[in-house]
N, C-alpha and C. Protein backbone atom coordinates (compact mmCIF):
# COMPACT_ATOMS: atom_id res chain seq x y z
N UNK A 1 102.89 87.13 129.17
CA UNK A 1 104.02 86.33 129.61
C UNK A 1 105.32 87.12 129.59
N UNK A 2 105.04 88.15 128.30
CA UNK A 2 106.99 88.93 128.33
C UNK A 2 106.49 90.35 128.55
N UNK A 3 107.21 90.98 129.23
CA UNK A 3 107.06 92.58 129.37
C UNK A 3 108.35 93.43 127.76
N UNK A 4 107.95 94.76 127.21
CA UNK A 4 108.98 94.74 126.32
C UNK A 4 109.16 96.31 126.70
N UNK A 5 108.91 96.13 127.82
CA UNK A 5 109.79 97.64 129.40
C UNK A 5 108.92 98.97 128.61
N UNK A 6 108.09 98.98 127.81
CA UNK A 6 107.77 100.23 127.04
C UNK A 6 108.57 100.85 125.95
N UNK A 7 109.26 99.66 125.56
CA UNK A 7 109.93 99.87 124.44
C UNK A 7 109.96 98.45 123.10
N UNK A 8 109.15 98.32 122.37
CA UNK A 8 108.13 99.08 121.84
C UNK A 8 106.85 99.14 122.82
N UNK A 9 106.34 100.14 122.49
CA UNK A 9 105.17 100.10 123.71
C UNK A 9 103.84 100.13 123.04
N UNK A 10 102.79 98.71 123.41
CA UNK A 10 101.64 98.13 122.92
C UNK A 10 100.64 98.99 123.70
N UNK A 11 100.33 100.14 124.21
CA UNK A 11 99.59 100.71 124.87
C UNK A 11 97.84 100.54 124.34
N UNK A 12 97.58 100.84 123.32
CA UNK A 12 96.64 101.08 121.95
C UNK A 12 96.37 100.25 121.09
N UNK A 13 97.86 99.70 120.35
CA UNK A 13 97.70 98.74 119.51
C UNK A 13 96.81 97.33 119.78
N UNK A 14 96.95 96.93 118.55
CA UNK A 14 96.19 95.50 118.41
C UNK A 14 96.71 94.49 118.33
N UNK A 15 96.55 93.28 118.02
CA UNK A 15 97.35 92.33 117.58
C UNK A 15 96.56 90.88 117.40
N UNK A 16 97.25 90.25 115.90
CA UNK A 16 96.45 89.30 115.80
C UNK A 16 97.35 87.91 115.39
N UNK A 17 96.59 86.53 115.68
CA UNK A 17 98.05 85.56 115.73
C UNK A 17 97.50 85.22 113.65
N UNK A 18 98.52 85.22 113.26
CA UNK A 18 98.30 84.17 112.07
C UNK A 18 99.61 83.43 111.43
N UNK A 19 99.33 82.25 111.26
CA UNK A 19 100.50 81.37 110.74
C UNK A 19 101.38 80.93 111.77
N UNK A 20 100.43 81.10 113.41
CA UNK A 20 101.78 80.44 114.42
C UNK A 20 102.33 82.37 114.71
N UNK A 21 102.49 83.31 114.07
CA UNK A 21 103.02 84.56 114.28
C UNK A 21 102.07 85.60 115.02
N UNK A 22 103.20 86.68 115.68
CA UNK A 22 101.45 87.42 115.88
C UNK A 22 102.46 88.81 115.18
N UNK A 23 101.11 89.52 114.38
CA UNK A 23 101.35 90.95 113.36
C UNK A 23 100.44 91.76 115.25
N UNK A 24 101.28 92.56 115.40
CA UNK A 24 100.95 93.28 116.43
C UNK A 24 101.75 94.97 115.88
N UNK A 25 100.13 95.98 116.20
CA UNK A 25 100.59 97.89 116.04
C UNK A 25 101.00 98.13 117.39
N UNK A 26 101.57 99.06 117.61
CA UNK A 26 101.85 100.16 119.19
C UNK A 26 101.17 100.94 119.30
N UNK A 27 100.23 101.30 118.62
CA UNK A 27 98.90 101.58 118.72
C UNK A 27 99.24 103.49 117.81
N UNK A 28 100.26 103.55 117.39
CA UNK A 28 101.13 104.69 116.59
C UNK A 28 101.13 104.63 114.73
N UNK A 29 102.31 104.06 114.50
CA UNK A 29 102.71 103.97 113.42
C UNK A 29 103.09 102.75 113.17
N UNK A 30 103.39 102.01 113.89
CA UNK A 30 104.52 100.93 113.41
C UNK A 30 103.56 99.57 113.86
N UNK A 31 103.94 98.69 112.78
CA UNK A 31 103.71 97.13 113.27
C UNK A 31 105.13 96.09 113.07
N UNK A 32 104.54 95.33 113.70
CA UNK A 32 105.64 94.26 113.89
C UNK A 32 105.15 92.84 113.36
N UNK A 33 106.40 92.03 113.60
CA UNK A 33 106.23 90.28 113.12
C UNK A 33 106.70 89.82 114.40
N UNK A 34 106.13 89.13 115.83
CA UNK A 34 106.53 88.87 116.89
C UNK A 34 106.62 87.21 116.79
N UNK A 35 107.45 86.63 117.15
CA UNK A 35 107.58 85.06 117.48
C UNK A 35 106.98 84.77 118.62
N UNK A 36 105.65 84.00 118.82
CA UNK A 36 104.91 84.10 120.02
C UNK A 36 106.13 83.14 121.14
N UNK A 37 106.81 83.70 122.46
CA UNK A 37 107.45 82.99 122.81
C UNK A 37 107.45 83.43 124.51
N UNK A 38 106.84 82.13 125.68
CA UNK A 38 106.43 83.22 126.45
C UNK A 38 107.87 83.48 127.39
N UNK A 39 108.99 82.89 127.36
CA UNK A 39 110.24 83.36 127.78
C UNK A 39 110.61 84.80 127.62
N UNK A 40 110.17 85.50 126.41
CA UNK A 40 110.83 86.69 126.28
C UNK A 40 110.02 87.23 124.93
N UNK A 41 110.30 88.46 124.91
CA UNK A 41 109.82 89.16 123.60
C UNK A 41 110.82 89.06 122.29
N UNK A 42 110.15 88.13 121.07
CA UNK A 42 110.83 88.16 120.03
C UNK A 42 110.63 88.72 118.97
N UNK A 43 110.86 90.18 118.74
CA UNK A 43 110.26 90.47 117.67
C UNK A 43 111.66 89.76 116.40
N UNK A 44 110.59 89.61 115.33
CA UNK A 44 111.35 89.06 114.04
C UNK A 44 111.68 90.34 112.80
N UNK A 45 110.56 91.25 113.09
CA UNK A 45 110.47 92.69 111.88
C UNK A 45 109.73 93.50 112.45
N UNK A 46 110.08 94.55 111.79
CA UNK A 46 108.93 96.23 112.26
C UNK A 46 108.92 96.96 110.98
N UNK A 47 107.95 97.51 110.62
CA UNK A 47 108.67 98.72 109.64
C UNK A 47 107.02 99.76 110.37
N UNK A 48 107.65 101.35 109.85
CA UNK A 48 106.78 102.46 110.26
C UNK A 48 105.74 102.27 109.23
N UNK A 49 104.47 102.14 109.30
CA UNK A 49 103.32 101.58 107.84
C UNK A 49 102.73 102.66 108.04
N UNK A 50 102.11 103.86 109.62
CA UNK A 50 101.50 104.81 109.48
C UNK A 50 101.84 105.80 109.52
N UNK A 51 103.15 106.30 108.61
CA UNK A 51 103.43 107.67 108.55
C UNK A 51 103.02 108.53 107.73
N UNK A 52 102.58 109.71 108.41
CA UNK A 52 101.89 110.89 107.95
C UNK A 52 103.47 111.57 107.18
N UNK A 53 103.32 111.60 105.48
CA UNK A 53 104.32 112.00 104.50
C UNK A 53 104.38 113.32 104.42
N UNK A 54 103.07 113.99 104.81
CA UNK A 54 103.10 115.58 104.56
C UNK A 54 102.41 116.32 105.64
N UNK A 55 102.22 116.09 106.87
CA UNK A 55 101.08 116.76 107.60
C UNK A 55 100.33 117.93 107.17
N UNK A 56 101.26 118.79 106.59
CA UNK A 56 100.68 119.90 105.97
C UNK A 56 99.73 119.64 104.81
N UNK A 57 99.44 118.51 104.44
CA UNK A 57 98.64 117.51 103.85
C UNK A 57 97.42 117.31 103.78
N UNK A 58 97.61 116.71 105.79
CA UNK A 58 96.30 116.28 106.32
C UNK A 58 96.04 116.30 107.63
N UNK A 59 94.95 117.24 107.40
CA UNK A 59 94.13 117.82 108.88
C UNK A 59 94.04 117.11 109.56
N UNK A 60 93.15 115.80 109.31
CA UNK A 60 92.85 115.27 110.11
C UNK A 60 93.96 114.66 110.83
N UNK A 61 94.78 114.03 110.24
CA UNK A 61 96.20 113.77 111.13
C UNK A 61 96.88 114.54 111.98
N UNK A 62 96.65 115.49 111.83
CA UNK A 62 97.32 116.73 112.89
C UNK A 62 96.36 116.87 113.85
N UNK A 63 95.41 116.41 114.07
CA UNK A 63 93.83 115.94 114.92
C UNK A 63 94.22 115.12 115.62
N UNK A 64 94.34 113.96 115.00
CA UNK A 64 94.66 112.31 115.69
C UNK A 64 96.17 111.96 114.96
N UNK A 65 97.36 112.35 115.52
CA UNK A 65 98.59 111.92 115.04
C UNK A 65 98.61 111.00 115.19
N UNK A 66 98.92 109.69 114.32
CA UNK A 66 99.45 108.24 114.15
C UNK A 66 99.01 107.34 115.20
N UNK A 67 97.23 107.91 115.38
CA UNK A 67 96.68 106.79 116.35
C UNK A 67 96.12 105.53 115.41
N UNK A 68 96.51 104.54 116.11
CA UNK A 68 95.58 102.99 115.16
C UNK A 68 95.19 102.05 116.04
N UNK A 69 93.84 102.72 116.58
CA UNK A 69 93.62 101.97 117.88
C UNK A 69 92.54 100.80 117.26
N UNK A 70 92.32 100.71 116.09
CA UNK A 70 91.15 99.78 115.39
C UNK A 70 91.86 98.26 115.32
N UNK A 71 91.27 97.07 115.47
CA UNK A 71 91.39 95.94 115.57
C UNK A 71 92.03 95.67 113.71
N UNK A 72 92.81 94.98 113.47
CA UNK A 72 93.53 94.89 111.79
C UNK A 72 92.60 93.86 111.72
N UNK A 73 92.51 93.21 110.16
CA UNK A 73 91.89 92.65 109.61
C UNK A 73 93.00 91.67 108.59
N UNK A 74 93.25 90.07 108.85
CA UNK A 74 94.35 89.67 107.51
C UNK A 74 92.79 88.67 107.12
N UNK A 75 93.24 88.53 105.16
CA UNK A 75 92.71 87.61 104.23
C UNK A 75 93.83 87.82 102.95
N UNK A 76 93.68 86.34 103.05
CA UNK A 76 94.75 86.36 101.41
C UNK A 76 95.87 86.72 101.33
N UNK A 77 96.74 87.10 102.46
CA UNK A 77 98.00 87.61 102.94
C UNK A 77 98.07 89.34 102.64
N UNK A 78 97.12 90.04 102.58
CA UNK A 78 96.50 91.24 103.09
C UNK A 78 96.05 91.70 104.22
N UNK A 79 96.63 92.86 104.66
CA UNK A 79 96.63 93.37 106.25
C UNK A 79 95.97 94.21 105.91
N UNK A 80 94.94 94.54 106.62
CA UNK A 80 94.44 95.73 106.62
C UNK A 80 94.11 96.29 108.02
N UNK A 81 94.75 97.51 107.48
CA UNK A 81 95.15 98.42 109.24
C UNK A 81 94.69 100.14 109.28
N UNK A 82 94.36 100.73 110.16
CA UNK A 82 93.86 101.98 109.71
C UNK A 82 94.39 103.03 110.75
N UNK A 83 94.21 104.41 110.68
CA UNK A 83 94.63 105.09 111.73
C UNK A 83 93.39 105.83 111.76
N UNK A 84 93.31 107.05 112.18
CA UNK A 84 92.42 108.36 112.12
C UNK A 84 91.84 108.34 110.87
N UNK A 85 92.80 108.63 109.95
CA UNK A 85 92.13 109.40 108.82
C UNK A 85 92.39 108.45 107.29
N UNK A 86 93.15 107.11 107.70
CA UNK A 86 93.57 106.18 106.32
C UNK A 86 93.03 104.71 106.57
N UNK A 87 92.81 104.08 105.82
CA UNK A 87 92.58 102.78 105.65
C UNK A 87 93.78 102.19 104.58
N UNK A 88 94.68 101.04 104.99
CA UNK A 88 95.88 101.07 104.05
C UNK A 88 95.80 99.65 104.11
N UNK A 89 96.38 99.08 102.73
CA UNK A 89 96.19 97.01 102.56
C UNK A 89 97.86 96.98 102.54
N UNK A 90 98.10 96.14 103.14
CA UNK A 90 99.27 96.28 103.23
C UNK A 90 99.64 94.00 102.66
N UNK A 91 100.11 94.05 101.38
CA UNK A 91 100.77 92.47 101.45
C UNK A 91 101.96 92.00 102.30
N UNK A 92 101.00 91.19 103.19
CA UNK A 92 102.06 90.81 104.09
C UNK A 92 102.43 89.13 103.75
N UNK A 93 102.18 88.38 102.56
CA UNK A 93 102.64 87.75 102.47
C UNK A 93 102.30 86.75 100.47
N UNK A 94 103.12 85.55 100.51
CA UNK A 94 102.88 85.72 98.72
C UNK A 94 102.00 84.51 98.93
């Protein structure tokens, strides 16, 4: 229903509705909190969840940089989201 011009750009990412919200990746690093609204794109929050802290770190990330093309998983207000080379729980709610 909303275009968001390729900025953020959902190319990869996933996205799933819960609580009326949808938690949607860019298929990179970052997820969001979107207000499902089909007038326009609302995002509500973002923060970067798949950043590689040290590359010099990890191989495999320098392989597959900050891809998270895997479908997320919520229970219990736990996200679970992955890239290449991490599996990370992220509390997304109390």
């Amino acid at each position: 229903m909303w275009k968001t011009k390729r900025d953020p750009s959902f190319n990869k990412g996933s996205m799933i509705l819960a609580d009326g919200l949808i938690l949607a990746t860019d298929g990179a690093k970052s997820l969001f909190l979107i207000e499902p609204d089909p007038s326009e794109f609302r995002p509500l929050a973002s923060n970067e969840v798949l950043v590689v802290k040290d590359p010099g770190d990890d191989r495999l990330a320098k392989t597959f940089p900050n891809q998270n093309w895997a479908p997320m998983a919520l229970a219990d207000g736990k996200l679970l989201i992955r890239d290449q080379s991490r599996l990370m729980c992220i509390k997304v709610a109390e």
